[in-house]
C-alpha atoms as a PDB file:
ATOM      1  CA  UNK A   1     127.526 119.109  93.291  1.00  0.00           C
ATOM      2  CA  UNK A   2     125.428 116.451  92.040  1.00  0.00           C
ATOM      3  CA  UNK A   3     128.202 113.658  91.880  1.00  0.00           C
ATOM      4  CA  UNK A   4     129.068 115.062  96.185  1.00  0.00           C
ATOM      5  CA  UNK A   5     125.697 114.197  96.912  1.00  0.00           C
ATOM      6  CA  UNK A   6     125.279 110.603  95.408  1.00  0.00           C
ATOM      7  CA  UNK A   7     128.693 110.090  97.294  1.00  0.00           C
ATOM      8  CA  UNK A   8     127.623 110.945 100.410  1.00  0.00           C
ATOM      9  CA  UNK A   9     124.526 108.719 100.288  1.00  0.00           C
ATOM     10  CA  UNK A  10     126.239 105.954  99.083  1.00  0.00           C
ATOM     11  CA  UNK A  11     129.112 106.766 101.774  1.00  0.00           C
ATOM     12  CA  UNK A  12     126.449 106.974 104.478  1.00  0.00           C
ATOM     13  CA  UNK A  13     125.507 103.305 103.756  1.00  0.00           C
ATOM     14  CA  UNK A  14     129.101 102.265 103.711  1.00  0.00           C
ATOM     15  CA  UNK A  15     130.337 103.799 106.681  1.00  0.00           C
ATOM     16  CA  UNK A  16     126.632 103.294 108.598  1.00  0.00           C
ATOM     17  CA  UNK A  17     126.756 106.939 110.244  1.00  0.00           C
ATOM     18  CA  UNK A  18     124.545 107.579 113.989  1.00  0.00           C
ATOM     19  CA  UNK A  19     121.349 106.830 113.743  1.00  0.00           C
ATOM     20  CA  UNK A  20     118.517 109.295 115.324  1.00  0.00           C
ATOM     21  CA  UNK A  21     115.169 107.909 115.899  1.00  0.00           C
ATOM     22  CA  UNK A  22     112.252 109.098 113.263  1.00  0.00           C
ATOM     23  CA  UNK A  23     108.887 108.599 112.008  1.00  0.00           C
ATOM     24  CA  UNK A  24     108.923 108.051 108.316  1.00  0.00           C
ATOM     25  CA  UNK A  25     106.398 110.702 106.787  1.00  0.00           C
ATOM     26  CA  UNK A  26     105.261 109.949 103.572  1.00  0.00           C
ATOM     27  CA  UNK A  27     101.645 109.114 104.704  1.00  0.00           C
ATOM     28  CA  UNK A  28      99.574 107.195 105.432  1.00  0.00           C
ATOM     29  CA  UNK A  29     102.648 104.775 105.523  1.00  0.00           C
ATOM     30  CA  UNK A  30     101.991 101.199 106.234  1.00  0.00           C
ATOM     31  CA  UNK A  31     102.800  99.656 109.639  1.00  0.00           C
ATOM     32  CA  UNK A  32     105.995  99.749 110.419  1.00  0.00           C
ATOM     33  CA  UNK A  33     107.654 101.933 108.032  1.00  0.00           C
ATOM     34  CA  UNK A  34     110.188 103.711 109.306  1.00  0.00           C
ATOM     35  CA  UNK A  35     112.636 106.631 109.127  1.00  0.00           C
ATOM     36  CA  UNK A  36     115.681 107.705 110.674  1.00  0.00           C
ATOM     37  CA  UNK A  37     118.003 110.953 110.196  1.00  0.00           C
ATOM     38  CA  UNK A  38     121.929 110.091 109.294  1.00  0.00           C
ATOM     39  CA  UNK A  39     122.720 113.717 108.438  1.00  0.00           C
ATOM     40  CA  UNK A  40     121.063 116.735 107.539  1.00  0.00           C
ATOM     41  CA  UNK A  41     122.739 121.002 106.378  1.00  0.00           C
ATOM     42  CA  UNK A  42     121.642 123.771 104.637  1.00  0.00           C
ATOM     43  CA  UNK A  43     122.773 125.652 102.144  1.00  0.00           C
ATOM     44  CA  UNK A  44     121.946 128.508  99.801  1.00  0.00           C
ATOM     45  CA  UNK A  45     118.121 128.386 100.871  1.00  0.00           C
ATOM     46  CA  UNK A  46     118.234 124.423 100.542  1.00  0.00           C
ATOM     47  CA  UNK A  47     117.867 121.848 103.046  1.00  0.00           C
ATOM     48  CA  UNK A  48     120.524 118.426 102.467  1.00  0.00           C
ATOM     49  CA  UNK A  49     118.359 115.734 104.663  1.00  0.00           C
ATOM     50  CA  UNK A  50     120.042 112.151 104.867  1.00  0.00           C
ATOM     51  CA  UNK A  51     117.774 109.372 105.637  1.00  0.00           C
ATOM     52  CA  UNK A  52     117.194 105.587 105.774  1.00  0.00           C
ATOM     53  CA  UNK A  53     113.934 104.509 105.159  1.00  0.00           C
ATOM     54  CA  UNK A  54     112.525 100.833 105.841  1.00  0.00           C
ATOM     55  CA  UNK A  55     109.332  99.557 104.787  1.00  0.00           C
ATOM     56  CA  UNK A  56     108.788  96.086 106.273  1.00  0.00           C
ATOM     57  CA  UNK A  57     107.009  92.809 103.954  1.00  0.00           C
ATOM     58  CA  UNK A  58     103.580  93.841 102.259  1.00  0.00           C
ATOM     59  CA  UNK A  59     103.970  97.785 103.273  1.00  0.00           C
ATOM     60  CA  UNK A  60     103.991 101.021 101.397  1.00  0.00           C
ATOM     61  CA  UNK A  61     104.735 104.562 101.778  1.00  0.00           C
ATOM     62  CA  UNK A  62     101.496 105.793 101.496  1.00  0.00           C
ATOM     63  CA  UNK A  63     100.393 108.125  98.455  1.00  0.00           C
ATOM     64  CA  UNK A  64     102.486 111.343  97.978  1.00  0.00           C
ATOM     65  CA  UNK A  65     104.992 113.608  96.685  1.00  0.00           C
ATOM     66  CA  UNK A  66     107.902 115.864  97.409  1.00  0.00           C
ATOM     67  CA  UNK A  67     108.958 119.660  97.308  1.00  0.00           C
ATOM     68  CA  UNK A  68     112.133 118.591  96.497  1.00  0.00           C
ATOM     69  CA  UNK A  69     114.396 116.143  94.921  1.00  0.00           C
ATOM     70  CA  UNK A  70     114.832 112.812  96.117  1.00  0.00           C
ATOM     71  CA  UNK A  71     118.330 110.688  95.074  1.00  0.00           C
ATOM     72  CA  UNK A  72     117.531 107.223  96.633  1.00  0.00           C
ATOM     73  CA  UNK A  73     119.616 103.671  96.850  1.00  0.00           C
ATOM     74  CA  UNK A  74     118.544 100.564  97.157  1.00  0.00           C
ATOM     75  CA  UNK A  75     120.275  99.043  99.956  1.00  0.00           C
ATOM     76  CA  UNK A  76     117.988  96.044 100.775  1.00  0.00           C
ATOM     77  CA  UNK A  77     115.268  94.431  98.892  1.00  0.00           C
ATOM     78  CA  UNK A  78     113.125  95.246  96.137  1.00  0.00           C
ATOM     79  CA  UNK A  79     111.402  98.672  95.929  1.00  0.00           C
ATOM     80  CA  UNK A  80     107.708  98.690  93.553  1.00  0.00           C
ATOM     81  CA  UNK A  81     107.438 102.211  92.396  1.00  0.00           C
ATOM     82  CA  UNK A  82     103.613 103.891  90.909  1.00  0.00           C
ATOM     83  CA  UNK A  83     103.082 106.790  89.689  1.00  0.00           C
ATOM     84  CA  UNK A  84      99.303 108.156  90.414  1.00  0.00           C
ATOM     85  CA  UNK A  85      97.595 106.312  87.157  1.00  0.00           C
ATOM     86  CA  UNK A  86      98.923 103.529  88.756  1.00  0.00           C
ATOM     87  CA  UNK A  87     101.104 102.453  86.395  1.00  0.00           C
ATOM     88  CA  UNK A  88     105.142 101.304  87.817  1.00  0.00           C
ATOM     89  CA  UNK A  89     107.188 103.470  86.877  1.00  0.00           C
ATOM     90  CA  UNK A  90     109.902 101.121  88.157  1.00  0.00           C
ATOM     91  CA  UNK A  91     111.009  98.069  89.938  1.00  0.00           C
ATOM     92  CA  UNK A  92     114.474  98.541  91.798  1.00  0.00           C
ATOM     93  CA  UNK A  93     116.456  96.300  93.401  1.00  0.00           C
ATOM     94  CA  UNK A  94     119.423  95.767  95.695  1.00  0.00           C
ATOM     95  CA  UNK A  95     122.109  98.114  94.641  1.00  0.00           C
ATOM     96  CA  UNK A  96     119.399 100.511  92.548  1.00  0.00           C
ATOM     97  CA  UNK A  97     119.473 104.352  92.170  1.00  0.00           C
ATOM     98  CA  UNK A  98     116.298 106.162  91.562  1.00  0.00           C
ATOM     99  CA  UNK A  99     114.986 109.475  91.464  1.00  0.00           C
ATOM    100  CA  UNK A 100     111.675 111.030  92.583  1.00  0.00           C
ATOM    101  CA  UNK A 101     111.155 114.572  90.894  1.00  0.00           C
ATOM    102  CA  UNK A 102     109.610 117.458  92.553  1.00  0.00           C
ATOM    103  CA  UNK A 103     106.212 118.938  92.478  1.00  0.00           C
ATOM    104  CA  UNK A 104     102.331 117.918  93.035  1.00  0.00           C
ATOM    105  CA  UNK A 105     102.651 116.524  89.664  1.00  0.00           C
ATOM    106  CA  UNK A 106     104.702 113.930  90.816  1.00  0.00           C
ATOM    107  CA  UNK A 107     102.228 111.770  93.071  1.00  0.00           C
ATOM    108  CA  UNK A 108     103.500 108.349  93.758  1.00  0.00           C
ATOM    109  CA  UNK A 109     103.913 105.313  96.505  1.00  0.00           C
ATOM    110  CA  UNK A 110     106.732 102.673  97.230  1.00  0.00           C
ATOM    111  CA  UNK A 111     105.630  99.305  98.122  1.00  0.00           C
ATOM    112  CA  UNK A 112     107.266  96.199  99.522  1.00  0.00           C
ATOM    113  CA  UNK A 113     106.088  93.242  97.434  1.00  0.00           C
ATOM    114  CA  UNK A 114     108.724  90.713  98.996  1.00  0.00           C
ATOM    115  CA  UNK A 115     109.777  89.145 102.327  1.00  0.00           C
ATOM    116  CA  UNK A 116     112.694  91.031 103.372  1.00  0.00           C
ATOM    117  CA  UNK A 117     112.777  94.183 104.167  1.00  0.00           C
ATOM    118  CA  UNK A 118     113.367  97.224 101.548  1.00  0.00           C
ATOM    119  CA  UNK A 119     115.791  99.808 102.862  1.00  0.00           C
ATOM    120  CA  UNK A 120     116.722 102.558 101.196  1.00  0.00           C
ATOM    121  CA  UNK A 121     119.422 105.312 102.000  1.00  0.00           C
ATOM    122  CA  UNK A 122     118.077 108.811 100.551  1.00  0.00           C
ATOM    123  CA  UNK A 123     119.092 112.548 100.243  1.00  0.00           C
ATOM    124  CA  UNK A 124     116.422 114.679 100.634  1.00  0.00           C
ATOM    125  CA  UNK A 125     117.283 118.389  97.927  1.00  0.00           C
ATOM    126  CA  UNK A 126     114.114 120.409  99.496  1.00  0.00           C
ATOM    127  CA  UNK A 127     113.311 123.960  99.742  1.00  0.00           C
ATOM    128  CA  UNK A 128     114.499 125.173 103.340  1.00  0.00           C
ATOM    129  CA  UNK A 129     111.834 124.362 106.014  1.00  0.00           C
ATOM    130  CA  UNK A 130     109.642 121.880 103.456  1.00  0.00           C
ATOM    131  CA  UNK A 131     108.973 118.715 105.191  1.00  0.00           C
ATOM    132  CA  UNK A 132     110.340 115.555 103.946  1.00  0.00           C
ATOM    133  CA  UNK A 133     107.083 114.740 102.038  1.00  0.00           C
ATOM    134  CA  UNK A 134     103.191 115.925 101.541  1.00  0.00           C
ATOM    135  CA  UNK A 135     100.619 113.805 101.613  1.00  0.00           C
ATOM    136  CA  UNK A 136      98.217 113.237  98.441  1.00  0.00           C
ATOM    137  CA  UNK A 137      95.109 111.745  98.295  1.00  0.00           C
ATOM    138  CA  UNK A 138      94.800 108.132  96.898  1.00  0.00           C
ATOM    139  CA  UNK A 139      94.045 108.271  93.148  1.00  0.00           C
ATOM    140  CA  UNK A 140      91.646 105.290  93.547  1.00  0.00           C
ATOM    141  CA  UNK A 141      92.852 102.936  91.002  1.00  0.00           C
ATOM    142  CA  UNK A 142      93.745  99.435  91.933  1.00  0.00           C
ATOM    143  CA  UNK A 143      97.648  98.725  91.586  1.00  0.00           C
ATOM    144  CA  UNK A 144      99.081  95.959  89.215  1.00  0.00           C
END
């Protein structure tokens, strides 16, 4: 199952499936970030969400974590990853995999530090009905 889902995100870049207008939701997001549905089932009590996320120069996702599982790739750009001491907990670049565990325990942001755009295709594992992210408060520690 887990080798079907990388494929289709990485197939969902290749083959650049309809895009449906969205709000990206990991907030607060900065200005301009940006999220739109490719594909989305459910199965066995489990929501499969397809998206592509873009955060634009000098942006970030905003402090927060997921329900789920997230499987992301790297399509564009250069992702800064921080985990809620602050410390990265990665750096990925064009043509990157990462993975964002669930649970409260797993606060983090994404931030653009370059001048393109970062854009990243990812599959969303959630419980049924969870939304795509919750927010969490900003640990107050300044970021490398």
């Amino acid at each position: 199952m887990r080798t079907m889902l990388r494929a289709v995100a990485v197939g969902a870049a290749v083959t650049g499936l309809s895009f449906v207008p969205g709000a990206a939701q990991a907030t607060p997001g900065g200005p301009g970030v940006t999220g739109t549905v490719l594909a989305q089932w459910s199965e066995a009590g489990r929501d499969y969400v397809l998206r592509e996320i873009t955060i634009p120069p000098g942006q970030a996702t905003g402090w927060h974590y997921h329900d789920g599982t997230l499987y992301a790739y790297v399509r564009q750009g250069t992702l800064s990853h921080f985990d809620a001491t602050c410390a990265s907990d990665g750096v990925y670049k064009k043509g990157s995999f990462l993975k964002e565990p669930a649970g409260a325990d797993h606060v983090h942001i994404g931030q653009n530090r370059g001048a393109d755009n970062v854009v990243l295709e990812v599959l969303y594992v959630l419980p049924h009905g969870a939304p795509f992210s919750e927010d969490a408060p900003d640990p107050g520690c300044a970021l490398p």
